[in-house]
N, C-alpha and C. Protein backbone atom coordinates (compact mmCIF):
# COMPACT_ATOMS: atom_id res chain seq x y z
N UNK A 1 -0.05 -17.40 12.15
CA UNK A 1 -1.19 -16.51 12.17
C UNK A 1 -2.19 -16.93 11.09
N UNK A 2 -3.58 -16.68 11.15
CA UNK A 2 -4.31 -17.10 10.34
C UNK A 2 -4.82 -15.98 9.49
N UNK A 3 -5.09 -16.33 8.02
CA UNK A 3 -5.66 -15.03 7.21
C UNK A 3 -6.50 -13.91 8.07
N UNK A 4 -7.23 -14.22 8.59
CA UNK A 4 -8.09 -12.96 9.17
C UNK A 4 -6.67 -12.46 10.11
N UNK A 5 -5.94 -12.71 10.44
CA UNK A 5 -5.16 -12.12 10.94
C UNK A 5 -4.06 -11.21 11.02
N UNK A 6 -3.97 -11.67 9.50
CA UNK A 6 -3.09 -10.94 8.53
C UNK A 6 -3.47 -10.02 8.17
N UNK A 7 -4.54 -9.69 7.67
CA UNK A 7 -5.65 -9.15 6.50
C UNK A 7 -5.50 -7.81 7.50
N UNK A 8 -5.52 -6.70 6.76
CA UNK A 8 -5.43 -5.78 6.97
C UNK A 8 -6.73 -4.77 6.92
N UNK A 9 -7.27 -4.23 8.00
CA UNK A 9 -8.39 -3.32 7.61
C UNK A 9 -8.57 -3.03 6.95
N UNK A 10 -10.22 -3.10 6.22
CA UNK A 10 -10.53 -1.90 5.34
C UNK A 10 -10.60 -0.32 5.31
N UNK A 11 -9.95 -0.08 4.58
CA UNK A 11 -9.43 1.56 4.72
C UNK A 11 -9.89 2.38 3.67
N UNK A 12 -11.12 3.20 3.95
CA UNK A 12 -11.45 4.34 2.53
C UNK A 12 -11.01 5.60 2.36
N UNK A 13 -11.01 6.04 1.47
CA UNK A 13 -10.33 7.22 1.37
C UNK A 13 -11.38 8.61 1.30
N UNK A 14 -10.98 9.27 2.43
CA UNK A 14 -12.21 10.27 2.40
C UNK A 14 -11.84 11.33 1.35
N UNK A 15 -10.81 11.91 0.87
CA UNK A 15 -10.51 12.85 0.23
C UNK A 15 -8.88 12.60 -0.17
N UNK A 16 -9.19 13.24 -1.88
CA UNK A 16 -7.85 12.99 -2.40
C UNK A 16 -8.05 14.54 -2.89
N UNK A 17 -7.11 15.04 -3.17
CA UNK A 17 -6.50 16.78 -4.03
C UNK A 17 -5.45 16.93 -4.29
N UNK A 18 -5.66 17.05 -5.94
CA UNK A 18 -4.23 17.44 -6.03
C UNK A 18 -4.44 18.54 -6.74
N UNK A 19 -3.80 19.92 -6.44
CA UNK A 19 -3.95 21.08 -6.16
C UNK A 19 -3.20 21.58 -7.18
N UNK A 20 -4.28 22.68 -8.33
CA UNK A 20 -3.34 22.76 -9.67
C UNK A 20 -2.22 23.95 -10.03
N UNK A 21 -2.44 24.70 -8.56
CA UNK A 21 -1.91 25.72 -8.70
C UNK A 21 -0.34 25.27 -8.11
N UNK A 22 -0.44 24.49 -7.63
CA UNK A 22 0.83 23.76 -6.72
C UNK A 22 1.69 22.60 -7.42
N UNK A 23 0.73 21.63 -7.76
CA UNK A 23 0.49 20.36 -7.82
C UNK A 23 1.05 19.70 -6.45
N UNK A 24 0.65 20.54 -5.23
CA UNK A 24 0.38 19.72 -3.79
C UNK A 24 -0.66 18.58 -4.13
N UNK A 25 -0.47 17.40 -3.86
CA UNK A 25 -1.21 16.33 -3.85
C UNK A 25 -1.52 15.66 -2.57
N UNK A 26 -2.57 15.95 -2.12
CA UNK A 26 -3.24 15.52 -0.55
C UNK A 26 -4.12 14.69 -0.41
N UNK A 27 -4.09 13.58 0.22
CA UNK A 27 -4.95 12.13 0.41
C UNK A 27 -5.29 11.92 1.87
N UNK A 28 -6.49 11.89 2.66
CA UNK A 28 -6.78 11.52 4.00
C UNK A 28 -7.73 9.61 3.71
N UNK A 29 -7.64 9.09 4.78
CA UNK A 29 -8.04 7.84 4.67
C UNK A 29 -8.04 7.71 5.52
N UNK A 30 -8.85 6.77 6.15
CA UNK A 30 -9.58 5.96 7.29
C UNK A 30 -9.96 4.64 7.46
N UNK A 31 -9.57 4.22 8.70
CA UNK A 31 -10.64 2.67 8.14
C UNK A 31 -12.13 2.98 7.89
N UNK A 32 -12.55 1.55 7.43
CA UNK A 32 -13.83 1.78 7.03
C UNK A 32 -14.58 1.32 8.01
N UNK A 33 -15.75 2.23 8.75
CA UNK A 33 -16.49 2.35 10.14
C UNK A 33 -18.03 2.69 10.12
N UNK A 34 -18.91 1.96 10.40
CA UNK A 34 -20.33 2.70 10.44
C UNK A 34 -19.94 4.38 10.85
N UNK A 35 -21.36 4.85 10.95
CA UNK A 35 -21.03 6.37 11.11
C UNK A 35 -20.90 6.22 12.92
N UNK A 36 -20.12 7.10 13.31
CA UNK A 36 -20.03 7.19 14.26
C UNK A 36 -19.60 6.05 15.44
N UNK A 37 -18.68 5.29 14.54
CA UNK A 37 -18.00 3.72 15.24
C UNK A 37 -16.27 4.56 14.66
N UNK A 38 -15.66 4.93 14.76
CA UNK A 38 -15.11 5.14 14.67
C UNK A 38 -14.01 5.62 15.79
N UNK A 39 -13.08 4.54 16.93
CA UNK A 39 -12.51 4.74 17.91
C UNK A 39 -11.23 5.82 17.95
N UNK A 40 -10.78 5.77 19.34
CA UNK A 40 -9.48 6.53 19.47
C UNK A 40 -7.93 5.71 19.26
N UNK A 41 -8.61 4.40 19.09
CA UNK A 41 -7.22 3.69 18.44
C UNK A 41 -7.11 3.36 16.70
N UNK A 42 -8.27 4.23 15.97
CA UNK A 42 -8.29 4.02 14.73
C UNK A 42 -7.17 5.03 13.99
N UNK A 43 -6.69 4.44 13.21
CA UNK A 43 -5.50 5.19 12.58
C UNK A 43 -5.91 6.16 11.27
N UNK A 44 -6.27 7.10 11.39
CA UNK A 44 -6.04 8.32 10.23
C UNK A 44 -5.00 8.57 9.47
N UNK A 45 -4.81 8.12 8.30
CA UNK A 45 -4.20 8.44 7.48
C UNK A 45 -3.94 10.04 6.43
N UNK A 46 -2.74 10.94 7.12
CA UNK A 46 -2.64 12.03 5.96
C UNK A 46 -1.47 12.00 5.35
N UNK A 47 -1.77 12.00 4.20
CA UNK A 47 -0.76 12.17 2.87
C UNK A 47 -0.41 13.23 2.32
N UNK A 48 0.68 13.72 1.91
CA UNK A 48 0.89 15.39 1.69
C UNK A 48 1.93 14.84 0.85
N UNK A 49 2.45 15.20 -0.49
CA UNK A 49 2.97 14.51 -1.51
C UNK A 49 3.93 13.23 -1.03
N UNK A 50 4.71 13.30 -0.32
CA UNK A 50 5.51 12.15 -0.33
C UNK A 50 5.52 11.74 1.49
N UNK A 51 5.07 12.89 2.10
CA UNK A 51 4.76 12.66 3.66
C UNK A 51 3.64 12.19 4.14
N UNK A 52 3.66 11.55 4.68
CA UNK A 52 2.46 10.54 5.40
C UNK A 52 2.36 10.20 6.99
N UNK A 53 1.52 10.88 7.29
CA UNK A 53 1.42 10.94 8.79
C UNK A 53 0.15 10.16 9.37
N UNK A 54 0.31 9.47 10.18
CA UNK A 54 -0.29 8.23 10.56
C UNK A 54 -1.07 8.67 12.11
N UNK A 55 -2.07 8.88 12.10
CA UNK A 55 -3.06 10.35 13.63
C UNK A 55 -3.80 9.31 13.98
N UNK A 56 -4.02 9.14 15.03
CA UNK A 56 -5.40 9.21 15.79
C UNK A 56 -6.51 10.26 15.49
N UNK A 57 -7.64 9.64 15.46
CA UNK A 57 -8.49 10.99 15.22
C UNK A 57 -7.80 11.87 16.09
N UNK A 58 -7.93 12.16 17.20
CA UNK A 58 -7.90 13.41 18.26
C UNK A 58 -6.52 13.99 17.74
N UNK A 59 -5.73 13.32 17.24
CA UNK A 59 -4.63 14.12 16.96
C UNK A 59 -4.53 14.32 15.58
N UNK A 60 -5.66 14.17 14.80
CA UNK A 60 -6.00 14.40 13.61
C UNK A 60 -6.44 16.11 13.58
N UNK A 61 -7.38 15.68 14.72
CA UNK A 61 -8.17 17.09 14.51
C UNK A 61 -7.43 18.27 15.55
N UNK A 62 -6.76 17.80 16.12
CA UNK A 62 -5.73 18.59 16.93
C UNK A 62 -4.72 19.33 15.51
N UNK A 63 -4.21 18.78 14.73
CA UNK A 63 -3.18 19.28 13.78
C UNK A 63 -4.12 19.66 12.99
N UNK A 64 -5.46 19.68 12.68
CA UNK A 64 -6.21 20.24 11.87
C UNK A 64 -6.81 21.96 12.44
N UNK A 65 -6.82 21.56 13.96
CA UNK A 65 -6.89 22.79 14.27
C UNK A 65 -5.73 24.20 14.52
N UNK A 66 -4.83 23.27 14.11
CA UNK A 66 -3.13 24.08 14.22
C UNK A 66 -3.58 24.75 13.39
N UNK A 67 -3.52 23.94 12.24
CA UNK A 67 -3.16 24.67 10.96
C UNK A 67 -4.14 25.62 10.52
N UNK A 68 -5.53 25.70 11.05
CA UNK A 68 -7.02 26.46 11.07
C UNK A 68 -6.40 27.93 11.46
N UNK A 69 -5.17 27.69 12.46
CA UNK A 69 -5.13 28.86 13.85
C UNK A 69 -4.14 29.62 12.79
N UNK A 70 -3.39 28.51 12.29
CA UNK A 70 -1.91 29.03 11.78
C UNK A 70 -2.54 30.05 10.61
N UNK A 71 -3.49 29.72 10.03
CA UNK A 71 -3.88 30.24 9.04
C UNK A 71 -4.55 31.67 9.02
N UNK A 72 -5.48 31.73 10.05
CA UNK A 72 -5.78 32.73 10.56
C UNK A 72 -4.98 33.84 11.03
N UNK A 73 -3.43 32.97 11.58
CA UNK A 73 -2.50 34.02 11.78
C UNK A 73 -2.06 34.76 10.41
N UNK A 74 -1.71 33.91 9.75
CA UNK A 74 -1.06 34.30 8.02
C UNK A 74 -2.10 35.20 7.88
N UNK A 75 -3.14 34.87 7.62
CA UNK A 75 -4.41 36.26 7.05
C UNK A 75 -4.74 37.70 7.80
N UNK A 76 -3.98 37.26 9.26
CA UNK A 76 -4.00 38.53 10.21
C UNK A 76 -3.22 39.07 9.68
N UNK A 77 -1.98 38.75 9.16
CA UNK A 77 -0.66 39.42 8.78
C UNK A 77 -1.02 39.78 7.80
N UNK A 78 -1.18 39.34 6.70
CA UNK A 78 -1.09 39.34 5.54
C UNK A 78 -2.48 38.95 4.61
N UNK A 79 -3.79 40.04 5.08
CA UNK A 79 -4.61 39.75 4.16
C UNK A 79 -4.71 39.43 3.02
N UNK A 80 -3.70 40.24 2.34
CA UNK A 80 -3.83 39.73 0.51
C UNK A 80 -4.06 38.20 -0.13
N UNK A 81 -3.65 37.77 1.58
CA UNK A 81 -3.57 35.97 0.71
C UNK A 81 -5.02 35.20 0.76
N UNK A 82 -6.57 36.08 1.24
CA UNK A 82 -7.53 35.97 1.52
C UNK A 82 -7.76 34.74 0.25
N UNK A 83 -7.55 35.74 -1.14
CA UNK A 83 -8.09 34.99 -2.45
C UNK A 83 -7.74 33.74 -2.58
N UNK A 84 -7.05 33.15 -2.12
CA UNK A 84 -6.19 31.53 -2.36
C UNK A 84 -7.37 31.20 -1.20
N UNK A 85 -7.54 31.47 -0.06
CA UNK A 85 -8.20 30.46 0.99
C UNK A 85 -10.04 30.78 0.02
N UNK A 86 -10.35 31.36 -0.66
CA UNK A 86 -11.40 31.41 -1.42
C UNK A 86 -11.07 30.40 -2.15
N UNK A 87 -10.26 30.86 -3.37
CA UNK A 87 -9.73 29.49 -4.14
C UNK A 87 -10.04 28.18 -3.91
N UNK A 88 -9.02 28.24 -2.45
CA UNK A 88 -8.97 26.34 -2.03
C UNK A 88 -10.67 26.18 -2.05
N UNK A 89 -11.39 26.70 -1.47
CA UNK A 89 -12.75 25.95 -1.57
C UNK A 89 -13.64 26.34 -3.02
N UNK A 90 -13.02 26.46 -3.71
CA UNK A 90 -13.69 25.98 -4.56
C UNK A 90 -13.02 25.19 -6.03
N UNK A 91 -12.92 24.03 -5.37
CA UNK A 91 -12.42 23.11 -6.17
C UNK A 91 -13.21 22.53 -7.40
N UNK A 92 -12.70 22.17 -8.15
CA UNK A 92 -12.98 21.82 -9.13
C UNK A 92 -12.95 20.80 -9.41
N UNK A 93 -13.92 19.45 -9.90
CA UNK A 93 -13.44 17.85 -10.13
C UNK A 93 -12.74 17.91 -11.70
């Protein structure tokens, strides 16, 4: 095989967090794509401390919308936990 062949995509990292109330540490990455070049065989990278799950977009945003739904369920149940989903967005560098 020849170097370009080897060579492995360029891959950026859209978002890293590591979360201080937890110390959950979360990393998403992507190859690197003009805007909107970005196919259904490109591999999404999510990192969740030591788990790493390897998506297709569509099944990126498919488990992104789980967890949107899942969440919404938790807050149906159990409003009190409103203040943490405030929290998470407002992070701090």
């Amino acid at each position: 095989m020849s170097q370009s062949e080897n060579a492995q995509p360029s891959r950026e990292e859209w978002l890293q967090i590591i979360w201080p109330e937890t110390g959950l540490h979360t990393i998403t990455s992507a190859p690197a794509a003009a805007k909107d070049t970005l196919d259904e065989d490109a591999e999404i990278t999510l990192s969740i401390d030591f788990l790493t799950l390897s998506l297709s977009p569509l099944e990126f945003i498919q488990l992104a919308s789980f967890l949107r739904m899942s969440v919404d369920q938790l807050l149906e149940r159990h409003p009190s936990w409103q203040r943490a989903v405030v929290n998470a967005f407002d992070v701090k560098d």
